[in-house]
Protein backbone atom coordinates (compact mmCIF):
# COMPACT_ATOMS: atom_id res chain seq x y z
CA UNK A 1 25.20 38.12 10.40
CA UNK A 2 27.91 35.74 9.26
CA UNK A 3 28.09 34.05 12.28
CA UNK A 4 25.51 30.71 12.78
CA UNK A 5 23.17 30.69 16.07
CA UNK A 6 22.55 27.37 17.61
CA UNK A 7 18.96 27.33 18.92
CA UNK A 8 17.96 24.23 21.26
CA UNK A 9 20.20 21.64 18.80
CA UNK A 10 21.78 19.61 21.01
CA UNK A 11 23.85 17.93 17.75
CA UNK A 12 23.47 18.76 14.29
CA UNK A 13 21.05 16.73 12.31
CA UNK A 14 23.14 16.14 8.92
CA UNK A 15 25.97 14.45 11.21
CA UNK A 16 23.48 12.05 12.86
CA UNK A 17 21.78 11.29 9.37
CA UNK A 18 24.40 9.02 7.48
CA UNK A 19 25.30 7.76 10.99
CA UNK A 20 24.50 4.34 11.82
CA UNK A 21 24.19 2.70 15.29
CA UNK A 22 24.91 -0.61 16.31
CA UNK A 23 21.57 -1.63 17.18
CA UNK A 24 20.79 -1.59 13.52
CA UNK A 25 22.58 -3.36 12.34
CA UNK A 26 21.63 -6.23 14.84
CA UNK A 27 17.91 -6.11 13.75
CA UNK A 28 16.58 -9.40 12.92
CA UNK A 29 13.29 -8.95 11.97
CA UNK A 30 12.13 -5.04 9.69
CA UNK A 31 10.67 -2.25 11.78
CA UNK A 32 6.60 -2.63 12.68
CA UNK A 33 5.70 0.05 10.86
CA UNK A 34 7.86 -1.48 7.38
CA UNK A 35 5.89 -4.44 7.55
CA UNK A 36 2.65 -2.48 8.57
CA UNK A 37 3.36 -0.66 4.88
CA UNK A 38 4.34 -4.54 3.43
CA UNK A 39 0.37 -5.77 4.66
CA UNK A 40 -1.02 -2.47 3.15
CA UNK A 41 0.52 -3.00 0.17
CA UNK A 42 -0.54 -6.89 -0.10
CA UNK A 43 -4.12 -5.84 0.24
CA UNK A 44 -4.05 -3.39 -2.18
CA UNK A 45 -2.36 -6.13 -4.94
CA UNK A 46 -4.52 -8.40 -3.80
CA UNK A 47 -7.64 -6.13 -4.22
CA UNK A 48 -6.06 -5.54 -7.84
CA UNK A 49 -5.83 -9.24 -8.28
CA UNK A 50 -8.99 -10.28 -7.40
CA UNK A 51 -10.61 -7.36 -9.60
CA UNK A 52 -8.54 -8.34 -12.68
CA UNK A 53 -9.03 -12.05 -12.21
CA UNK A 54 -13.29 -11.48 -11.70
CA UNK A 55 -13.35 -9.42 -14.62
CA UNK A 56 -11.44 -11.80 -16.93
CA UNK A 57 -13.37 -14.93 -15.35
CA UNK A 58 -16.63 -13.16 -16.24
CA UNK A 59 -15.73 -12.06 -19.81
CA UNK A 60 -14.41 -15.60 -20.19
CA UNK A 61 -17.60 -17.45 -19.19
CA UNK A 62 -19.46 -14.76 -21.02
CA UNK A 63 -18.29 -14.51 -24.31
CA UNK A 64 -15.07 -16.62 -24.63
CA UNK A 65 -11.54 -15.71 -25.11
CA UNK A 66 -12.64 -12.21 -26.78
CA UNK A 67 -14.99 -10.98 -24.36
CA UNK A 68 -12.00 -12.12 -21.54
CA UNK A 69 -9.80 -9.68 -23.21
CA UNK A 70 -12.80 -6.87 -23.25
CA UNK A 71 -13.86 -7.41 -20.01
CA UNK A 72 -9.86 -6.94 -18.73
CA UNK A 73 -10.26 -3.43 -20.42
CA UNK A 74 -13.09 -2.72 -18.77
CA UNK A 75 -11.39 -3.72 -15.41
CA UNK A 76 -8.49 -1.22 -16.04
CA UNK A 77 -10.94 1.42 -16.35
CA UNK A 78 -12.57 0.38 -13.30
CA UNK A 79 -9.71 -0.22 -11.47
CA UNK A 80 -8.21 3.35 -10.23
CA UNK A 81 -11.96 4.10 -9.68
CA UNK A 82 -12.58 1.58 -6.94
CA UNK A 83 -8.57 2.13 -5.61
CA UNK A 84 -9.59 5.56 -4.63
CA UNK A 85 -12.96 4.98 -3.59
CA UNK A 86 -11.40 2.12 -1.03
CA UNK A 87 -8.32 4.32 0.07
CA UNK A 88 -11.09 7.17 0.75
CA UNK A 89 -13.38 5.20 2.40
CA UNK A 90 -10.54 3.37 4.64
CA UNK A 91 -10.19 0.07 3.23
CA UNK A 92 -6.12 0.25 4.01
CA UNK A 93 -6.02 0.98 7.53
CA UNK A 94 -4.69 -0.32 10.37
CA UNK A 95 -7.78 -1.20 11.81
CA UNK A 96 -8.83 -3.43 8.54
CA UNK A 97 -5.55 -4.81 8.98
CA UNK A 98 -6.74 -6.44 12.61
CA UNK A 99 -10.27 -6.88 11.60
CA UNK A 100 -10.44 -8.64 7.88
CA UNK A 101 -14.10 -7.94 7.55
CA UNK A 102 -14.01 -4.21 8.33
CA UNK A 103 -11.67 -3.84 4.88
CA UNK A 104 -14.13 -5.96 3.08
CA UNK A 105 -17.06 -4.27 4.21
CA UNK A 106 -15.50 -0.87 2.90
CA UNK A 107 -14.21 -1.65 -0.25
C-alpha cells in the first residue's frame, strides 16, 4: 500500500508543468486559440458598447442630459439580459467570428 503504481505515465505531469521548452519562448505571434478568446472578447465589449452608447444617445435626444442618465440605468438592467440571451443563442462563436452577419443576426 505504501508503495506508488505507475499506470501508462510515461513522465510525471507536475515535472513537465513548470517546464518550459524552447519553442516557447521563440513564439512571435500568441497561440490561435488566445487570440480566438481576444475576438470573442472584443465582440462582447463591443456589443456592451454599442448598447450603452444607443441607450444614452436615445435618452439624450429624448429628454436631455437627465433622461441620458435614466436611460443608461435602464441599459444596465438590460444589459446582462441580452449578454445571456446572445451567449445562449450563439452570438460568440467561432462561426460568427468568420461570418459577421451570422453574430448580428443572433444577437
Amino acid at each position: 500500500m505504501g508503495s506508488v503504481e505507475r499506470v501508462n505515465a510515461p513522465f510525471s505531469v507536475t515535472q513537465q508543468a513548470g517546464q518550459r521548452s524552447e519553442a516557447d519562448d521563440l513564439l512571435v505571434a500568441p497561440s490561435l486559440e488566445r487570440r480566438r478568446l481576444q475576438c470573442y472578447l472584443a465582440l462582447i465589449v463591443g456589443d456592451m458598447a454599442a448598447v450603452l452608447v444607443g441607450f444614452g444617445l436615445a435618452g439624450l435626444l429624448y429628454d436631455t442630459a437627465e433622461g441620458a442618465s435614466r436611460s443608461l440605468v435602464y441599459a444596465q438592467v438590460l444589459l446582462p439580459i441580452f449578454l445571456t440571451l446572445a451567449l445562449y443563442n450563439g452570438s460568440y462563436s467561432t462561426l460568427s467570428l468568420r461570418e459577421g452577419w451570422r453574430g448580428v443576426l443572433r444577437a
